[in-house]
Protein backbone atom coordinates (compact mmCIF):
# COMPACT_ATOMS: atom_id res chain seq x y z
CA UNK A 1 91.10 60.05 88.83
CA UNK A 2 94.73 59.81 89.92
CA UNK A 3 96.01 62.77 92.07
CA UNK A 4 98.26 65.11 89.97
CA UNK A 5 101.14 65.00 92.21
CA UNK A 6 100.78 61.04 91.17
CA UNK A 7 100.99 62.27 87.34
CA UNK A 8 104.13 63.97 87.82
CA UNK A 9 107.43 62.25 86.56
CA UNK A 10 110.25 64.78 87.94
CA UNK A 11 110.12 68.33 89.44
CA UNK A 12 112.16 70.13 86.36
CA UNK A 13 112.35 73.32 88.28
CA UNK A 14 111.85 73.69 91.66
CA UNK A 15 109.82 76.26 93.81
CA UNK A 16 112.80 77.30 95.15
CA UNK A 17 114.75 78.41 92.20
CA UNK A 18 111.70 79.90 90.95
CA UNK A 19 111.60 82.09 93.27
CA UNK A 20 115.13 83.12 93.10
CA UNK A 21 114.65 83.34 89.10
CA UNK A 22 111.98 85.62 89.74
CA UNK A 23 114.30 88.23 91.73
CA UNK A 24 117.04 88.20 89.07
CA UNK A 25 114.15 88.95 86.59
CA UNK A 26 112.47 91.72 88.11
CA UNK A 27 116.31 93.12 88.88
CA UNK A 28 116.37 93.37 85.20
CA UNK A 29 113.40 94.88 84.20
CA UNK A 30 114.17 97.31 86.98
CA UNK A 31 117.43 98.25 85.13
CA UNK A 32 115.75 98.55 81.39
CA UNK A 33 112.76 100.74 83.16
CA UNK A 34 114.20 102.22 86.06
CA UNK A 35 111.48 105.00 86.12
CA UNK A 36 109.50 101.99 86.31
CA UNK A 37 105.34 102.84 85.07
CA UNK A 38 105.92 99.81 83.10
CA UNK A 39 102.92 97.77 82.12
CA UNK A 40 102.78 94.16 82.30
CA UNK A 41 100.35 91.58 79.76
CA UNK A 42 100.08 88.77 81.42
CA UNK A 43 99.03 86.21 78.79
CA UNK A 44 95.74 83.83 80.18
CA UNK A 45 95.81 81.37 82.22
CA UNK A 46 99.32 80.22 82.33
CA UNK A 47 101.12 83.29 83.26
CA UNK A 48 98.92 84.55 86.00
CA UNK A 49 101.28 82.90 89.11
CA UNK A 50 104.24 84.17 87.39
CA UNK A 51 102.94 87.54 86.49
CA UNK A 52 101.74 88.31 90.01
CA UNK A 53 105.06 86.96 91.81
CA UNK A 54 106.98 89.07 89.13
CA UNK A 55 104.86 92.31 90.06
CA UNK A 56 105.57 91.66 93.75
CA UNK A 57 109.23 91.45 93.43
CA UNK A 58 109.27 94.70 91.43
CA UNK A 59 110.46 98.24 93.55
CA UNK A 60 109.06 100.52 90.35
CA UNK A 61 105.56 100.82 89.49
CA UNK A 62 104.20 98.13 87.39
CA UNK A 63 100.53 97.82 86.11
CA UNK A 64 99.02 95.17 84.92
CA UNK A 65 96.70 93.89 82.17
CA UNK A 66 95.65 90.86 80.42
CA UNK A 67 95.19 88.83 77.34
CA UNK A 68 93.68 85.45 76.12
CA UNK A 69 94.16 83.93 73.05
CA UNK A 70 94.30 80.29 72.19
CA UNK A 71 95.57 78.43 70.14
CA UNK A 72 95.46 74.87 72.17
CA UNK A 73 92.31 74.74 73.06
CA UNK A 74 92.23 71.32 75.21
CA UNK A 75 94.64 69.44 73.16
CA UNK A 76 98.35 69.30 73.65
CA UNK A 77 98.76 70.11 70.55
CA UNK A 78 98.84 73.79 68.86
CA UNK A 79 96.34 74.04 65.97
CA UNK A 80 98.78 76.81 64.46
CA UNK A 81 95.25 78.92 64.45
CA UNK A 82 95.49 82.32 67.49
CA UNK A 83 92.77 83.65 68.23
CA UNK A 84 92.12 86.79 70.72
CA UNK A 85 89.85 85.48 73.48
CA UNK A 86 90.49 88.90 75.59
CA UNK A 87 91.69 92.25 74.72
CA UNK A 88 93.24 94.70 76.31
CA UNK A 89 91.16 97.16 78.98
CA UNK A 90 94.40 99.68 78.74
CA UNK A 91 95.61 102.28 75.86
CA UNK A 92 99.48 100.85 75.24
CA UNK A 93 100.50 103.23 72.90
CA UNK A 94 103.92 105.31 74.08
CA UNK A 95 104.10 102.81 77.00
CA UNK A 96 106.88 100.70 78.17
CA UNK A 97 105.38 97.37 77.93
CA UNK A 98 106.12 93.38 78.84
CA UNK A 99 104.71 90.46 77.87
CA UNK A 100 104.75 88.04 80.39
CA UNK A 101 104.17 84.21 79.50
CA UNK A 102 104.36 81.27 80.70
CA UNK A 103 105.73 79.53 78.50
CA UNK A 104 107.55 80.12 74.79
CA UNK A 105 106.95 76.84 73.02
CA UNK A 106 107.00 77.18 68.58
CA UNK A 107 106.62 80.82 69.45
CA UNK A 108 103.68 81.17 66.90
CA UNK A 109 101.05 82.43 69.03
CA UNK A 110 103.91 84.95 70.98
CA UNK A 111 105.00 85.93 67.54
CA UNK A 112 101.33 86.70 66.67
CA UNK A 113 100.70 88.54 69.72
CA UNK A 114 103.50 90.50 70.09
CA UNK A 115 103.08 91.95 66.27
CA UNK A 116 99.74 92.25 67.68
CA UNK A 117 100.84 94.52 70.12
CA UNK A 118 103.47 96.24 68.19
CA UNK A 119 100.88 97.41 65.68
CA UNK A 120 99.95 99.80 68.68
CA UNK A 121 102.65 101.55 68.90
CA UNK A 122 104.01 100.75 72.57
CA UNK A 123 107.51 102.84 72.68
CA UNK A 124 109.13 99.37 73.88
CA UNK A 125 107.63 96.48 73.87
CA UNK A 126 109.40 93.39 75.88
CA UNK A 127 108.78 89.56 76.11
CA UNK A 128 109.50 87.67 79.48
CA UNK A 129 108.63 83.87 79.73
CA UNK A 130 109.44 81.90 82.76
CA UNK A 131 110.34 78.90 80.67
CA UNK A 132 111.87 78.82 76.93
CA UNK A 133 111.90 75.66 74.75
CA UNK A 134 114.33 76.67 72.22
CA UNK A 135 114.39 73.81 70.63
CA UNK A 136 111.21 73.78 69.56
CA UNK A 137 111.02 76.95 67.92
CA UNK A 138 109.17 77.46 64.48
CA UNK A 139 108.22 81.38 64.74
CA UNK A 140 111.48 83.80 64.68
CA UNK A 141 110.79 85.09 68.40
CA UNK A 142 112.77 85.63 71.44
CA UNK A 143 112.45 86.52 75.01
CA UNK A 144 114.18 89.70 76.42
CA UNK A 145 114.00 87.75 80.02
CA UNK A 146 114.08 83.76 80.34
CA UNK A 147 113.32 81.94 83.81
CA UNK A 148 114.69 79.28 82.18
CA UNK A 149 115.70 76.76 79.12
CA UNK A 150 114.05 73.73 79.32
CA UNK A 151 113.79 70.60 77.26
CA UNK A 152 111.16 69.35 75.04
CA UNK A 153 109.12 67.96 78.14
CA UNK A 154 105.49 68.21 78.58
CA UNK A 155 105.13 70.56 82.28
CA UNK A 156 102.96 71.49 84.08
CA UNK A 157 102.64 73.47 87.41
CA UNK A 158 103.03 77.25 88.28
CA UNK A 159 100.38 78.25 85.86
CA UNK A 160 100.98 75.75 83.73
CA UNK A 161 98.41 72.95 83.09
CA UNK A 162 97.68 69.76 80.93
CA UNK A 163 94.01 69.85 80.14
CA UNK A 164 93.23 72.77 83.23
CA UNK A 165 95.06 69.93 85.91
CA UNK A 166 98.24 71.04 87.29
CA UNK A 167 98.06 74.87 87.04
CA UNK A 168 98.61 75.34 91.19
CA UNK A 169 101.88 73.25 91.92
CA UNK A 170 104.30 75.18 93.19
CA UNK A 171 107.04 73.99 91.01
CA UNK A 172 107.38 72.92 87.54
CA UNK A 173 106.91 69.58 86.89
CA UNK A 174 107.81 66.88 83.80
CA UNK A 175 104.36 64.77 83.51
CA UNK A 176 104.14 61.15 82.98
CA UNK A 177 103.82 60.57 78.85
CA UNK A 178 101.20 57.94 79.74
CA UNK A 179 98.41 60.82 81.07
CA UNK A 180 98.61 62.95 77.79
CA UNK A 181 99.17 60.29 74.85
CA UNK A 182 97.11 57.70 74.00
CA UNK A 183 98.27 54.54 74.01
C-alpha cells in the first residue's frame, strides 16, 4: 500500500493558513454570540480536527456535541440517501447553535441536517464548513462561516479522508485521480 503522503497531488490549503482561517472564524462567531454558551455539532468524522481547533480558539463558552449521518458510505460518491447514524445527547431548543463541517459539497446531506435541526427549534441555528465547493452545489444551502472556496478537487486531510486514509494530515491536500477512479 503506497504511503498517503505518496497519494497526494498538491497541498490545496496549507496547515498554516488553516490555522490562521481558524482565528478569523472563531473572531466571528465571537461577534454573532458574544455572550458566547453557543453549542457546536460537529458533523462525524470529518469535522472533528476542525471542530476541536475551532473550540480552542474561541474566548466564549462553547459546548460541544455530535452527529453522524451518511450518505457516502465508502464510495466517493453520494448516494443522495442521509441517514442519522448518531443523534444528539443535548436538548437544542432556544440555543444558539453551529454546525460545524468539514466540508459543503452538493449540500444535500447539510441541507437535510440542518432542517433536521431547525425542526427543533434552536433560536439560531448557524452553518460553518472549513471548505465550500460552490460549484458543486445541488441543495439551496449556505455557510454563515467558510474556511475556504475550493475547486471541484477530491481532498483529503484535516478530517477529511478518501476511504478512512488521509483524515490526520495536517493540511488539505488534492489526491492523485489514479487512487480513487478506476481505470
Amino acid at each position: 500500500m503506497l504511503n498517503v503522503k505518496d497519494m497526494i497531488k498538491d497541498v490545496l490549503v496549507s496547515e498554516e493558513q488553516i490555522k490562521k482561517r481558524i482565528k478569523e472564524i472563531a473572531l466571528d462567531i465571537e461577534r454573532d454570540f458574544p455572550d458566547g454558551d453557543v453549542i457546536f455539532i460537529g458533523v462525524l468524522k470529518g469535522s472533528v480536527i476542525f471542530v476541536s481547533d475551532l473550540m480552542r480558539a474561541m474566548n466564549v463558552n462553547v459546548t460541544m456535541d455530535f452527529m453522524a449521518v451518511s450518505s457516502y458510505g465508502m464510495s466517493s460518491e453520494s448516494s443522495g440517501i442521509v441517514r442519522i447514524l448518531k443523534d444528539l445527547d443535548f436538548d437544542i431548543e432556544n440555543r444558539d447553535v453551529v454546525i460545524v463541517e468539514d466540508i459543503i459539497d452538493t449540500g444535500n446531506t447539510l441541507k437535510y441536517l440542518y432542517e433536521y435541526l431547525r425542526a427543533r427549534n434552536p433560536r439560531n441555528l448557524k452553518i460553518c464548513c472549513l471548505l465550500d465547493k460552490p460549484e458543486r452545489r445541488k441543495a439551496d444551502i449556505k455557510a454563515d462561516y467558510v474556511g475556504f472556496s475550493i475547486p471541484d478537487e477530491f481532498v483529503v486531510g484535516y478530517g477529511l479522508d478518501y476511504a478512512e486514509i488521509g483524515r490526520h494530515l495536517p493540511y488539505v491536500g488534492v489526491l492523485k485521480e489514479e487512487v480513487y477512479k478506476k481505470v
